[in-house]
Protein backbone atom coordinates (compact mmCIF):
# COMPACT_ATOMS: atom_id res chain seq x y z
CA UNK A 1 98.27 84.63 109.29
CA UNK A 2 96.24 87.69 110.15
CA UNK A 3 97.09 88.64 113.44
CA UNK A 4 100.71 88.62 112.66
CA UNK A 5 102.63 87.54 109.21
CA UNK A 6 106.69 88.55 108.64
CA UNK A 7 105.75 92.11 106.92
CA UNK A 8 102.64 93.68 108.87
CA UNK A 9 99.52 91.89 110.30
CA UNK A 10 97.90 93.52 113.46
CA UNK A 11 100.68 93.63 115.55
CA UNK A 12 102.13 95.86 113.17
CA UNK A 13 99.80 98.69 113.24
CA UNK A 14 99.27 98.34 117.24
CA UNK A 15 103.54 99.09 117.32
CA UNK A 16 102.69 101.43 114.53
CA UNK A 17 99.60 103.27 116.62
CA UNK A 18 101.84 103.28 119.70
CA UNK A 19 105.29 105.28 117.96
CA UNK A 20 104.26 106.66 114.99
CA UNK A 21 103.76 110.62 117.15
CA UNK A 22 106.95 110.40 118.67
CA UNK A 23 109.73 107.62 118.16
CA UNK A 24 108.66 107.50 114.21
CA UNK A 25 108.04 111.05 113.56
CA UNK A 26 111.39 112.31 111.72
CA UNK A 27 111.24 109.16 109.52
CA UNK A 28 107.46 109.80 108.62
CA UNK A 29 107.92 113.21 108.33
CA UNK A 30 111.17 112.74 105.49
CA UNK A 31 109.00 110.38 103.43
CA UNK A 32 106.16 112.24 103.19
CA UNK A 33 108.72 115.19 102.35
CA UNK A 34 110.48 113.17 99.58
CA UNK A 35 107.28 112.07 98.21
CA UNK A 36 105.51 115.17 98.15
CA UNK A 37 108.33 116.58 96.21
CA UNK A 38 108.50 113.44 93.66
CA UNK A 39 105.05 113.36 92.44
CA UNK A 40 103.96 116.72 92.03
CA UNK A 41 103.10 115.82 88.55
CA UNK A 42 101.78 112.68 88.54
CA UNK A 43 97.71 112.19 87.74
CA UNK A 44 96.96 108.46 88.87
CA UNK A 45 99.76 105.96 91.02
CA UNK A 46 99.74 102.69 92.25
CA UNK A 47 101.03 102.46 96.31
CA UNK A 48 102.74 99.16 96.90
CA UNK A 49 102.62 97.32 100.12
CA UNK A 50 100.78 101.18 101.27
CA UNK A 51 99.86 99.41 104.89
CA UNK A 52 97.36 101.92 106.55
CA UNK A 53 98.93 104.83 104.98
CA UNK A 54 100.68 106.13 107.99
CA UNK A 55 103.55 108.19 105.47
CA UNK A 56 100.46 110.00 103.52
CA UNK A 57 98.71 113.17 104.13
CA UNK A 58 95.20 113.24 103.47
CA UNK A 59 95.77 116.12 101.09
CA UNK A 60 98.42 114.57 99.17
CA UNK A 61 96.21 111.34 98.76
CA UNK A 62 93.47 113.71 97.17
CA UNK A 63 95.97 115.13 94.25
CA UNK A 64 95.71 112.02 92.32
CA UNK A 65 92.66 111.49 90.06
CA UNK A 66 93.09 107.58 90.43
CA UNK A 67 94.83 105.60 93.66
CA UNK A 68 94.98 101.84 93.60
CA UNK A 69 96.50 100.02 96.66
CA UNK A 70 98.46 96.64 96.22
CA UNK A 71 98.50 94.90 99.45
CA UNK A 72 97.10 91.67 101.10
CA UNK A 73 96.64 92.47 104.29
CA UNK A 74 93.43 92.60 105.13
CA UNK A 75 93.83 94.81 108.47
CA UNK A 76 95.70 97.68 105.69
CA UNK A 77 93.07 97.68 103.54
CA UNK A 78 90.48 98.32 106.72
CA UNK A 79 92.67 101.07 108.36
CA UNK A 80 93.39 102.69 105.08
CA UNK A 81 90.14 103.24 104.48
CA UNK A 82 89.30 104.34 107.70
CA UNK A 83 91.85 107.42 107.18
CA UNK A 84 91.14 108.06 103.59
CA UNK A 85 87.41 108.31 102.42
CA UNK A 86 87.85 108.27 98.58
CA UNK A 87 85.96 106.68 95.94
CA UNK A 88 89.50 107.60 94.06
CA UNK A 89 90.71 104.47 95.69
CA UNK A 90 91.04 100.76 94.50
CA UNK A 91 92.26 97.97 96.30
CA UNK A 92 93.90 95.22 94.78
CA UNK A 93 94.51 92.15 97.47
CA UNK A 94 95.39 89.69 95.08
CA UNK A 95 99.54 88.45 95.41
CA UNK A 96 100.83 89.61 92.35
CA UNK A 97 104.96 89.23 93.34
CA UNK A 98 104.50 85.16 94.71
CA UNK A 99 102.55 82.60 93.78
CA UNK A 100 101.99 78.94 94.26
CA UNK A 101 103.61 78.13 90.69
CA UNK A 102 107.11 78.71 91.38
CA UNK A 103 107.17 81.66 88.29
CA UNK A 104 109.61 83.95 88.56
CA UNK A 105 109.04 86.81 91.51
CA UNK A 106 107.16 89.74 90.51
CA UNK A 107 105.93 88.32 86.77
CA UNK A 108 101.94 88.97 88.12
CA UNK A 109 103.15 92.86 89.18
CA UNK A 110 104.92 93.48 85.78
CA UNK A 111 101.72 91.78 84.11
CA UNK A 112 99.65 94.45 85.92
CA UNK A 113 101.41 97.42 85.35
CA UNK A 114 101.40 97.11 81.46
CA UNK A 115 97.61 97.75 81.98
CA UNK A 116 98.43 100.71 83.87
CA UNK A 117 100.75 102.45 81.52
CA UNK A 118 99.95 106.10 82.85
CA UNK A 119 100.60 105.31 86.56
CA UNK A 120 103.46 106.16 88.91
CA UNK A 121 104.58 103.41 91.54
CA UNK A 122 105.07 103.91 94.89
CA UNK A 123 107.10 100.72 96.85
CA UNK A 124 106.18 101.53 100.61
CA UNK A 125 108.86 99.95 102.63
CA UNK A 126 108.02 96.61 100.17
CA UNK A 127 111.48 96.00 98.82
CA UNK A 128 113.09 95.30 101.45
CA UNK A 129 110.10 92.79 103.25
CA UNK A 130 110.29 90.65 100.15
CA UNK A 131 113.30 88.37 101.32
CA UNK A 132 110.61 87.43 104.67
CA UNK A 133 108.28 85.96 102.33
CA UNK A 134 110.58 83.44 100.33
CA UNK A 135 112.21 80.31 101.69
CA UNK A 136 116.19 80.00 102.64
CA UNK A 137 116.42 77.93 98.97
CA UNK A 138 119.44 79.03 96.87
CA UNK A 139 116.86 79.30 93.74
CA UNK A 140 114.88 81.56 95.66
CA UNK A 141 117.26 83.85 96.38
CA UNK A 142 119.03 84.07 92.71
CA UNK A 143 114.77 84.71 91.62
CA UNK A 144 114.70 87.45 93.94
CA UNK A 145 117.89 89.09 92.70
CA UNK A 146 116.56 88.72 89.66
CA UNK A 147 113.35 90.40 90.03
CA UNK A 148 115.71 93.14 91.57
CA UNK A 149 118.12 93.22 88.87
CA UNK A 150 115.27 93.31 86.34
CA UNK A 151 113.67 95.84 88.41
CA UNK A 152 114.26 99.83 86.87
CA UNK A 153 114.29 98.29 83.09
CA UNK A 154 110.55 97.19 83.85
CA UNK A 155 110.09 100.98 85.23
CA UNK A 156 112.03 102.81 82.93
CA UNK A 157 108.69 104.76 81.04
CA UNK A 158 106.73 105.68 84.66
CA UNK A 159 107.79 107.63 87.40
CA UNK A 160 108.27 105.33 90.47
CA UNK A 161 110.24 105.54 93.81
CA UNK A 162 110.46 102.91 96.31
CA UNK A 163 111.55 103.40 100.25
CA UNK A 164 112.77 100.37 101.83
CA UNK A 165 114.67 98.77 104.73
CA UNK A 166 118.38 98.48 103.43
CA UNK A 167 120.16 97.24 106.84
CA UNK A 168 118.75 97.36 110.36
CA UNK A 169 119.70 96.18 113.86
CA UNK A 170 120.77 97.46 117.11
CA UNK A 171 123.28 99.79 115.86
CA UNK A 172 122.59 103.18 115.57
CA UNK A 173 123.32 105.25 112.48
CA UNK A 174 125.47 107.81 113.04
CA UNK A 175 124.27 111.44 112.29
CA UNK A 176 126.01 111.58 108.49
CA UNK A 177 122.75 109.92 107.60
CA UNK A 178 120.56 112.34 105.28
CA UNK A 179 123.19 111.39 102.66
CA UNK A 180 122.28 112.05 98.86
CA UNK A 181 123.49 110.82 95.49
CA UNK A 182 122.18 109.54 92.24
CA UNK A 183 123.52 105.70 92.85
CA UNK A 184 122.87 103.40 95.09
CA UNK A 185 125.36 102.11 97.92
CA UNK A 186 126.38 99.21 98.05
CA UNK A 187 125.84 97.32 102.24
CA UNK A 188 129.36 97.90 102.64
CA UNK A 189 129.71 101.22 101.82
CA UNK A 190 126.78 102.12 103.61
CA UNK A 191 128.18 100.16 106.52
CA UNK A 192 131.80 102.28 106.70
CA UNK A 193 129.71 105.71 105.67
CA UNK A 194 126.47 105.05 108.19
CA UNK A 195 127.85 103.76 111.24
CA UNK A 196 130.74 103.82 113.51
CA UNK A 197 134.07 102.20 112.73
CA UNK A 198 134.27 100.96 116.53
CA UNK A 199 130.54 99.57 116.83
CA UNK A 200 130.02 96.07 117.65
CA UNK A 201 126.71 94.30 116.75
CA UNK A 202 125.29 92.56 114.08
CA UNK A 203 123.50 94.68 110.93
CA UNK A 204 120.89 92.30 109.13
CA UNK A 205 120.61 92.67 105.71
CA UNK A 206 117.81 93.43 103.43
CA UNK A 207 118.95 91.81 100.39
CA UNK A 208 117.44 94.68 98.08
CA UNK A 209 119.40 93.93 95.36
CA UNK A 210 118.93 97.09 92.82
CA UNK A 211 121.60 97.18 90.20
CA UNK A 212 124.27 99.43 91.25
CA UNK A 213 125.29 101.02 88.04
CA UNK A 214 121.71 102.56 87.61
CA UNK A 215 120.92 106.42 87.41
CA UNK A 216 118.30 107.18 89.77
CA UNK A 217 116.72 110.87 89.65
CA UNK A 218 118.23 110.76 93.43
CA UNK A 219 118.85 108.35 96.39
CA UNK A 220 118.69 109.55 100.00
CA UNK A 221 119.61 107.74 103.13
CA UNK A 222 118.44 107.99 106.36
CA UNK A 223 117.35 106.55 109.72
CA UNK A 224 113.73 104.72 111.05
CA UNK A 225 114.10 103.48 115.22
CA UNK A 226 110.74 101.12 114.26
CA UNK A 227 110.51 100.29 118.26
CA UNK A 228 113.07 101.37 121.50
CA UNK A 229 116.84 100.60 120.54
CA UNK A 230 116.14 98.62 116.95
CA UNK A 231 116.72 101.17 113.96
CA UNK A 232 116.42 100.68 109.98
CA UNK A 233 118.94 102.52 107.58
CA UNK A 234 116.28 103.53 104.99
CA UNK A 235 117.35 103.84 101.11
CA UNK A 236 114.70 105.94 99.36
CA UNK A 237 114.85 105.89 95.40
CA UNK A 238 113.15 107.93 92.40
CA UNK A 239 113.19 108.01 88.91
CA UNK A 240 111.43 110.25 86.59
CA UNK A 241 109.77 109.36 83.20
């Protein structure tokens, strides 16, 4: 649907429109931070899921000599364009991660990106909308925690980073959130480490199932309140050719 699907649609960038000055500022802000820092050297990169762009700069669009957006939505590829006038940018709007076939999740995205060997990937807040657009099925959740197993050894020669929703709810994170290491945390550890012992509420989970034993360049935490009283413990990743 366009006017509203489980990952954007227009209601999406009418919430997005309406907080993204005040009640999203310090999460936009640390992205744009992390990936300023992160792809300093990095010529041409393909932004997944990039929406209208609302974590870019206009100046850090403009380092790259070649940009090419993966995302279906037709209102993202309208607003994106709106913000960034580049002929540097290509859109790609065909589903590459599902399709009608029953293959294996993400075969059409790891199909792509061998014929874009010199690009670094961006996931933008992708990961962790994936489990919205499978069904309930057992053997569509073991597919997707496949494709997220599988996930770093398909990136392992390209730099890449992906931010993503790991938990979210009504609880807040507490203020230890800015936490850094170079694996990932598991959703109970980030549970007892992100928010209070004596809470009571319900976190929903992501299901971003990145292997737990892999070396990341770094992994930060921290917190996104997407509307009044609903926040999203972010996990950001990055590896480095």
């Amino acid at each position: 649907m366009i006017f509203r699907n489980p990952t954007g649609g227009l209601f999406y960038f009418i919430r997005a429109y309406r907080y993204k000055k005040k009640l999203w500022k310090s999460y936009l802000d640390q992205v744009a931070k992390k990936i300023q820092n992160d792809f300093q050297e990095s010529k041409k990169i393909i932004l997944v899921g990039p929406s209208a762009g609302f974590s870019f700069s206009k100046k850090w669009i403009k380092q790259f000599e070649e940009v090419i957006c993966v995302d279906i939505d037709p209102f993202a590829c309208l607003l994106f364009k709106m913000r960034f006038e580049s002929e540097k940018i290509k859109w790609v709007r065909k589903n590459l991660f599902f399709d009608s076939k029953g293959k294996e999740i993400g075969r059409g995205f790891f199909d792509f990106l061998e014929k874009h060997p010199n690009h670094a990937v961006l996931f933008c807040n992708f990961l962790g909308q994936m489990k919205l657009l499978i069904s309930d099925s057992e053997a569509e959740s073991l597919k997707l925690k496949k494709f997220f197993m599988n996930l770093p050894s398909q990136m392992t020669k390209r730099t890449w980073a992906s931010f993503h929703d790991k938990l979210s709810g009504e609880l807040k994170p507490n203020e230890k959130v800015q936490y850094k290491t170079t694996q990932l945390l598991g959703e109970q550890a980030c549970a007892k480490i992100f928010y209070q012992k004596s809470a009571n509420g319900e976190l929903i989970s992501h299901q971003v199932d990145l292997p737990l034993d892999f070396l990341f360049t770094h992994v930060t935490y921290f917190s996104w309140e997407i509307s009044p009283g609903v926040y999203h413990l972010i996990e950001y990743v990055h590896s480095r050719s």
